[in-house]
Protein backbone atom coordinates (compact mmCIF):
# COMPACT_ATOMS: atom_id res chain seq x y z
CA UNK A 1 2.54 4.04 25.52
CA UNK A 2 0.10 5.93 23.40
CA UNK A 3 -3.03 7.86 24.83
CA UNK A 4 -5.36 5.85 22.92
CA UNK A 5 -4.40 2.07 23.82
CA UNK A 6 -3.79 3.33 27.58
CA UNK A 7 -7.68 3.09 27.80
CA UNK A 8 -8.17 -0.02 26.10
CA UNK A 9 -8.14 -3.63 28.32
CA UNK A 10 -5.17 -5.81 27.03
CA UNK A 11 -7.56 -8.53 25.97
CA UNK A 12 -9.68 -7.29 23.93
CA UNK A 13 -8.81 -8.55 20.76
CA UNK A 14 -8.26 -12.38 19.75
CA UNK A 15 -6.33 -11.42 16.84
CA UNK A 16 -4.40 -9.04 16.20
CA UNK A 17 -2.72 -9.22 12.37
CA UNK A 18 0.61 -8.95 11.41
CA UNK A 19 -0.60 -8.21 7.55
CA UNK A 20 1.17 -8.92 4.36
CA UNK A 21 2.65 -7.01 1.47
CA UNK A 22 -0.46 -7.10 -0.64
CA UNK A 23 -3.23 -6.98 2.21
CA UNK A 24 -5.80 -5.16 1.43
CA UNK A 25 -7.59 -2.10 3.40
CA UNK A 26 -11.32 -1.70 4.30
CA UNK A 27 -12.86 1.03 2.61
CA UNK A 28 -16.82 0.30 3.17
CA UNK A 29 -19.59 -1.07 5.26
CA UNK A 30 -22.05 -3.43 3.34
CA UNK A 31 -24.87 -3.36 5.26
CA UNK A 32 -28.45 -4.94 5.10
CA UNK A 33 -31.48 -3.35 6.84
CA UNK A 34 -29.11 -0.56 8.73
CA UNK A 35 -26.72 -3.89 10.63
CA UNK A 36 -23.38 -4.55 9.00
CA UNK A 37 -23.28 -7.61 6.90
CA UNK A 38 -19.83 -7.60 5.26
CA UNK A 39 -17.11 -5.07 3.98
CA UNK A 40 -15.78 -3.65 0.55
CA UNK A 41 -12.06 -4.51 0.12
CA UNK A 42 -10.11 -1.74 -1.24
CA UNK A 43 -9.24 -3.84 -4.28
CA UNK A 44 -13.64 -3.56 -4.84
CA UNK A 45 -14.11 -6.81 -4.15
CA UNK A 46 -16.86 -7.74 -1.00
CA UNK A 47 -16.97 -10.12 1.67
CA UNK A 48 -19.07 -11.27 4.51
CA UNK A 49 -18.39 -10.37 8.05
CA UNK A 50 -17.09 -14.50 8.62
CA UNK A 51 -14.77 -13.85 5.35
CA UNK A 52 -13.41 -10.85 6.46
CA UNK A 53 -12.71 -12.44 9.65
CA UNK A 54 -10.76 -15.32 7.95
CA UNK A 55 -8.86 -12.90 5.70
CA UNK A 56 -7.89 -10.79 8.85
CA UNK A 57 -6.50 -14.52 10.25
CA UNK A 58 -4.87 -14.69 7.12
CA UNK A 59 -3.05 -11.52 7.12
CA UNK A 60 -4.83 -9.87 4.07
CA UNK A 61 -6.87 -7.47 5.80
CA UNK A 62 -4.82 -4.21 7.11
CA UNK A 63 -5.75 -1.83 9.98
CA UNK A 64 -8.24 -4.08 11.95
CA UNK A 65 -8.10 -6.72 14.81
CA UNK A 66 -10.53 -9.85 15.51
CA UNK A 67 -12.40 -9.70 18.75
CA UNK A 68 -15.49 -11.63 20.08
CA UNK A 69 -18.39 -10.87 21.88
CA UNK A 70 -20.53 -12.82 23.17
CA UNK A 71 -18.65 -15.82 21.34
CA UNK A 72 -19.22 -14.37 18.33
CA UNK A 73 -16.60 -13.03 16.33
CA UNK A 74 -16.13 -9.41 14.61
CA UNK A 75 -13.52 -7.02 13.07
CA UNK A 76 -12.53 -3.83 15.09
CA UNK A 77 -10.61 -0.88 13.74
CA UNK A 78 -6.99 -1.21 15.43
CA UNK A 79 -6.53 2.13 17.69
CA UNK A 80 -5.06 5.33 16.12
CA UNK A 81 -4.85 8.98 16.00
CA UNK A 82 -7.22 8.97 13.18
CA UNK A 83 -11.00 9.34 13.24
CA UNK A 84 -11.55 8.79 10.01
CA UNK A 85 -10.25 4.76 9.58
CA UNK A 86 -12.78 3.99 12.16
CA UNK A 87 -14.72 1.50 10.70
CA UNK A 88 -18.02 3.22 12.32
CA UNK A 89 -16.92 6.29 10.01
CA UNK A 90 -16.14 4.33 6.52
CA UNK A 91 -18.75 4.55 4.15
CA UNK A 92 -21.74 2.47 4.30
CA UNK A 93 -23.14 0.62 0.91
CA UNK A 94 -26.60 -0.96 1.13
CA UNK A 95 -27.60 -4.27 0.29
């Protein structure tokens, strides 16, 4: 097993995608005064945080996993090697 999922608990995502051909990547935060609101698709297109959620269900989104807190559901960055994917690191566009 890989150092970085040794850390992680088994349960901590919901879903975890098994994404198409054609899903698309995350390439960008939308946010709206400083919280995350939604995400640029790397095809340009945006979405909500709930739509991107759906599309992850859906297999379209690449790279990330559904989890909840709290009830509440959100997209996580699956773990890797790289820094840079992390959604925390993407590039943030403000609404």
């Amino acid at each position: 097993m890989n150092q970085i999922n040794q850390n992680l608990p088994s349960n901590i995502n919901q879903y975890t995608p098994t994404p198409d051909a054609s899903a698309l990547d995350i390439v960008g935060l939308v946010k709206k005064s400083g919280k995350i609101s939604g995400y640029q698709l790397s095809n340009g297109m945006k979405v909500t945080k709930a739509q991107g959620v759906e599309l992850t269900k859906q297999n379209k989104i690449r790279g990330v996993a559904v989890a909840v807190n709290q009830g509440t559901e959100y997209l996580r960055a699956l773990p890797d090697p790289a820094q840079g994917n992390n959604l925390s690191n993407l590039p943030s566009i403000s609404e």
